[in-house]
N, C-alpha and C. Protein backbone atom coordinates (compact mmCIF):
# COMPACT_ATOMS: atom_id res chain seq x y z
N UNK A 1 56.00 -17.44 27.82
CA UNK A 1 54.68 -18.08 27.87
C UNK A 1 54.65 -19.18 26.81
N UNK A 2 53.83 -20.66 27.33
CA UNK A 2 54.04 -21.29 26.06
C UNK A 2 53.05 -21.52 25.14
N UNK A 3 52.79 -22.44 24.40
CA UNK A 3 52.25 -22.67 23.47
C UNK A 3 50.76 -22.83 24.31
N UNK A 4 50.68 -24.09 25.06
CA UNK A 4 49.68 -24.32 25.53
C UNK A 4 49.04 -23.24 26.46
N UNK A 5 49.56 -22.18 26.99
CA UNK A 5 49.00 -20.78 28.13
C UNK A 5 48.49 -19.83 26.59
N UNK A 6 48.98 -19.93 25.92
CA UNK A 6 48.72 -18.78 24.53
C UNK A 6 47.48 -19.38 24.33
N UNK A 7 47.45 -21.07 23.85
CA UNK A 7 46.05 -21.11 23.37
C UNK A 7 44.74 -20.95 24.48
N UNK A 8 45.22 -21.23 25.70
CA UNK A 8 43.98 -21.10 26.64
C UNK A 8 43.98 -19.91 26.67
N UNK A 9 44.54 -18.82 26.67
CA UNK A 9 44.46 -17.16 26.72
C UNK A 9 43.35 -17.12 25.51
N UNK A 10 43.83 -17.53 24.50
CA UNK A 10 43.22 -16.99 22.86
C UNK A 10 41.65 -17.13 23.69
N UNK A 11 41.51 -18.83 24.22
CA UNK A 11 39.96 -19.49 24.05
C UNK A 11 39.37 -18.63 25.08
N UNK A 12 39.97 -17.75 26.13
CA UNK A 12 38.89 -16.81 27.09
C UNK A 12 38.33 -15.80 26.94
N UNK A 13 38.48 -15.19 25.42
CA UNK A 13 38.12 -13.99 24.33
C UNK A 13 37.07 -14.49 23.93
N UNK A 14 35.65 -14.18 24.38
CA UNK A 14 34.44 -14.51 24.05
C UNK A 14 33.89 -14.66 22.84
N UNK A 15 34.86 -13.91 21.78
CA UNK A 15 33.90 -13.38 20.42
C UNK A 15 34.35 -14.37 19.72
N UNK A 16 33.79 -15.23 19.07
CA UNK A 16 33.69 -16.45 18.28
C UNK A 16 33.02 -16.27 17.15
N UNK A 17 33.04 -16.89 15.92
CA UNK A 17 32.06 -16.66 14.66
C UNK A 17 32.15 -18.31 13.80
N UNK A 18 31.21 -18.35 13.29
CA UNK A 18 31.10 -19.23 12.20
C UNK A 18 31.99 -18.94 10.79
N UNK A 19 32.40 -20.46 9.78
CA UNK A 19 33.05 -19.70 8.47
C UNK A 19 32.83 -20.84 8.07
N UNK A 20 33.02 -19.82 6.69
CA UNK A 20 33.06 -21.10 4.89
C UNK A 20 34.31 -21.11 4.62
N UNK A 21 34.58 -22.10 4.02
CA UNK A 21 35.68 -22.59 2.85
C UNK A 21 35.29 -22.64 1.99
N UNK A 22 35.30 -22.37 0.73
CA UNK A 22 35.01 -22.43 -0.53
C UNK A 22 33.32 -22.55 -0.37
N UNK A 23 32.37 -22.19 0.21
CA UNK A 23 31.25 -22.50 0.76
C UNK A 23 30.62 -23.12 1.09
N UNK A 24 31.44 -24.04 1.93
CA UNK A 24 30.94 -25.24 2.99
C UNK A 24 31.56 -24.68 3.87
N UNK A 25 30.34 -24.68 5.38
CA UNK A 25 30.07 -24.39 6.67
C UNK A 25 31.45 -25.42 7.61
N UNK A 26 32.32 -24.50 8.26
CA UNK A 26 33.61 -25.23 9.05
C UNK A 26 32.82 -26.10 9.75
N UNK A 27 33.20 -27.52 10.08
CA UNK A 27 32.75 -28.10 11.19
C UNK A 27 33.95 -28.58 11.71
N UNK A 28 34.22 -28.87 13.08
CA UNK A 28 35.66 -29.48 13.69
C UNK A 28 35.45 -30.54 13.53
N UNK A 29 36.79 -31.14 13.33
CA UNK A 29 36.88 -33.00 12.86
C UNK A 29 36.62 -33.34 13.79
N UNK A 30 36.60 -32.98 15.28
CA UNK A 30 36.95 -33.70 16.10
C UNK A 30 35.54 -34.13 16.66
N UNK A 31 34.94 -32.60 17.21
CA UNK A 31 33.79 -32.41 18.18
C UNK A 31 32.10 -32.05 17.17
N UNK A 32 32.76 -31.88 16.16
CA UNK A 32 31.46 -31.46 14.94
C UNK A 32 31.24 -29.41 15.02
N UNK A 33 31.46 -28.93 16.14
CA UNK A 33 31.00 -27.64 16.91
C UNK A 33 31.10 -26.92 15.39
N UNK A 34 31.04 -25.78 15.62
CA UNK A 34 30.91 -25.07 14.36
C UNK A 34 31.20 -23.37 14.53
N UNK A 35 31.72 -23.21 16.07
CA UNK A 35 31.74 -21.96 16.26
C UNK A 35 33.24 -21.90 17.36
N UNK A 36 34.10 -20.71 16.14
CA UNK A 36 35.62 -20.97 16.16
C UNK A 36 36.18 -19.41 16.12
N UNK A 37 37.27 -19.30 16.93
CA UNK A 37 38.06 -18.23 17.03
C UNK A 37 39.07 -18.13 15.81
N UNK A 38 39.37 -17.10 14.87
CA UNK A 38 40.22 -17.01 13.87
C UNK A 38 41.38 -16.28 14.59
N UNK A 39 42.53 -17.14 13.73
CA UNK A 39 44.17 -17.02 13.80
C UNK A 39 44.84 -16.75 12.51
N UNK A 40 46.17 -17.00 13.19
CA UNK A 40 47.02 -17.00 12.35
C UNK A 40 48.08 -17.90 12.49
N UNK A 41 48.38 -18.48 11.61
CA UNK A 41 49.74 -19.26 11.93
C UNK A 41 51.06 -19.65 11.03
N UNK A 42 52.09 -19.19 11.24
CA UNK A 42 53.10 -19.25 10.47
C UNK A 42 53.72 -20.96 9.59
N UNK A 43 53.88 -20.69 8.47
CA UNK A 43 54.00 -22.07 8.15
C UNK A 43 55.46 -22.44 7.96
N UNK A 44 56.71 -22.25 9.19
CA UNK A 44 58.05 -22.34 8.82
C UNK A 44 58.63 -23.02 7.97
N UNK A 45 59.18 -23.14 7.07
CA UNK A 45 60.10 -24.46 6.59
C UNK A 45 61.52 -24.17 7.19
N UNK A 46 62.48 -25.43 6.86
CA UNK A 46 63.80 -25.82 7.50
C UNK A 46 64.92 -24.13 6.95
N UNK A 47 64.72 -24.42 5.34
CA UNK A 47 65.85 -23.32 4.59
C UNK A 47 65.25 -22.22 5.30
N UNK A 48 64.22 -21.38 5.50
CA UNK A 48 64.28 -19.99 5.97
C UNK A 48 64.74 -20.05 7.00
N UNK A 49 64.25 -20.69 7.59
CA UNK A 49 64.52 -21.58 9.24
C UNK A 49 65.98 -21.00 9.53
N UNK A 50 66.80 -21.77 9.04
CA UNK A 50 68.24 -21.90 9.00
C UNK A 50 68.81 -20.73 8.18
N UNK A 51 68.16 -19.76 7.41
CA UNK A 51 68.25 -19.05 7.05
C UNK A 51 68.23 -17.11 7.99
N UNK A 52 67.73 -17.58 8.84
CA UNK A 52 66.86 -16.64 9.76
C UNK A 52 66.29 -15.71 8.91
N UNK A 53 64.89 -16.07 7.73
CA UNK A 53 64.08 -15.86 7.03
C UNK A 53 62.92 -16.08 7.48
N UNK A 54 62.38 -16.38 9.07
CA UNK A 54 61.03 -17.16 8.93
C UNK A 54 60.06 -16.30 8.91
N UNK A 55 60.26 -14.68 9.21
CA UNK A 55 59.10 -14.01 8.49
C UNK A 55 58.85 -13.78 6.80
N UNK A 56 59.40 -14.73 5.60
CA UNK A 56 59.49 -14.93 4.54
C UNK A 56 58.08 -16.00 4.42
N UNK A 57 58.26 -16.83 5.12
CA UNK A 57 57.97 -18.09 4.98
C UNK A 57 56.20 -17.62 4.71
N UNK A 58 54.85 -18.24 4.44
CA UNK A 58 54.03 -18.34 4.03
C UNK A 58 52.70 -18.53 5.64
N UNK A 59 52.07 -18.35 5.77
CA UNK A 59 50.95 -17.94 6.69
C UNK A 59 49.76 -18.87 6.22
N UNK A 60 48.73 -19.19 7.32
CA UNK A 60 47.92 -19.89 7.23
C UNK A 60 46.73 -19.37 8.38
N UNK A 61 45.49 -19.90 8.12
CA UNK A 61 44.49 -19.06 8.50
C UNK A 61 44.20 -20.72 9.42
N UNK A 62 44.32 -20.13 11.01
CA UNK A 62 43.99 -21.04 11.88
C UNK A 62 42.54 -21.34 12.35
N UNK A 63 41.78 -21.69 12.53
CA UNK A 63 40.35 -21.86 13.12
C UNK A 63 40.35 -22.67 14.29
N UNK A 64 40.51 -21.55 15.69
CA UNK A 64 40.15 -22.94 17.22
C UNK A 64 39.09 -23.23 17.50
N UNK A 65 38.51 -24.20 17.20
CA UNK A 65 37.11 -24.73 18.14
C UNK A 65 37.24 -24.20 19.31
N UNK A 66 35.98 -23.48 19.69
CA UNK A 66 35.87 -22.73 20.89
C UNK A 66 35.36 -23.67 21.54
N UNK A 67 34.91 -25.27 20.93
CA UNK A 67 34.19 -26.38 22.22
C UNK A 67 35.46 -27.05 22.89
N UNK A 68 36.20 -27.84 21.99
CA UNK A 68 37.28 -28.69 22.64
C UNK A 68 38.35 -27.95 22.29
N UNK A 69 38.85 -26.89 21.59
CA UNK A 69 40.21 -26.26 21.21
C UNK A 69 41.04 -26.81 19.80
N UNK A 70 40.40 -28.03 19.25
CA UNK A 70 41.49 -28.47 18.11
C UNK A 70 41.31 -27.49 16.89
N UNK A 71 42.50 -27.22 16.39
CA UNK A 71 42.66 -26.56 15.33
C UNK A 71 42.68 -27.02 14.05
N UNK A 72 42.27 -26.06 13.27
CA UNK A 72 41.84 -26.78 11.75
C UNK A 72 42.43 -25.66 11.04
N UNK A 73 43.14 -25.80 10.28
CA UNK A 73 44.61 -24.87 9.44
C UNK A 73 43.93 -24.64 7.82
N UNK A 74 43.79 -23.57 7.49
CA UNK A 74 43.49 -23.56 6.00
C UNK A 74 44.68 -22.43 5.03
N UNK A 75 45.09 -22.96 3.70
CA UNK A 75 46.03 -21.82 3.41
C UNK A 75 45.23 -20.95 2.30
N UNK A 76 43.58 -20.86 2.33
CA UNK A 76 42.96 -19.91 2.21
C UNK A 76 41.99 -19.05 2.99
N UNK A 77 42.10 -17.89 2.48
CA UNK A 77 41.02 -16.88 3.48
C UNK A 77 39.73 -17.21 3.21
């Protein structure tokens, strides 16, 4: 399955929520919306990569706009 069938799967899971960053309200760069499905997303680099280390590598907290789908990546909770 690819990238693009994963994210339309994620966006047909109804339950959506609002969030802060440091306590300002998420808005999407794109569409303004404000109400987003939480992820996860791996942040590979090349050495683990090539290493076959990439569950080493460091994680990031994804947010999909549930209006248009663009993602907004934060490397805090």
């Amino acid at each position: 399955m690819g990238i693009i069938q994963n994210l339309r799967d994620s966006m047909s899971d109804n339950s959506s929520s609002t969030f802060t960053v440091q306590g300002i309200l998420v808005e999407c760069s794109h569409c303004g919306h404000t109400q987003f499905k939480k992820r996860e997303g791996q942040l590979n680099t090349a050495g683990l990569t090539f290493l076959n280390l990439d569950w080493a590598d460091r994680s990031a907290v994804v947010l999909v706009c549930t209006n248009c789908g663009k993602l907004e990546w934060f490397l805090i909770d």
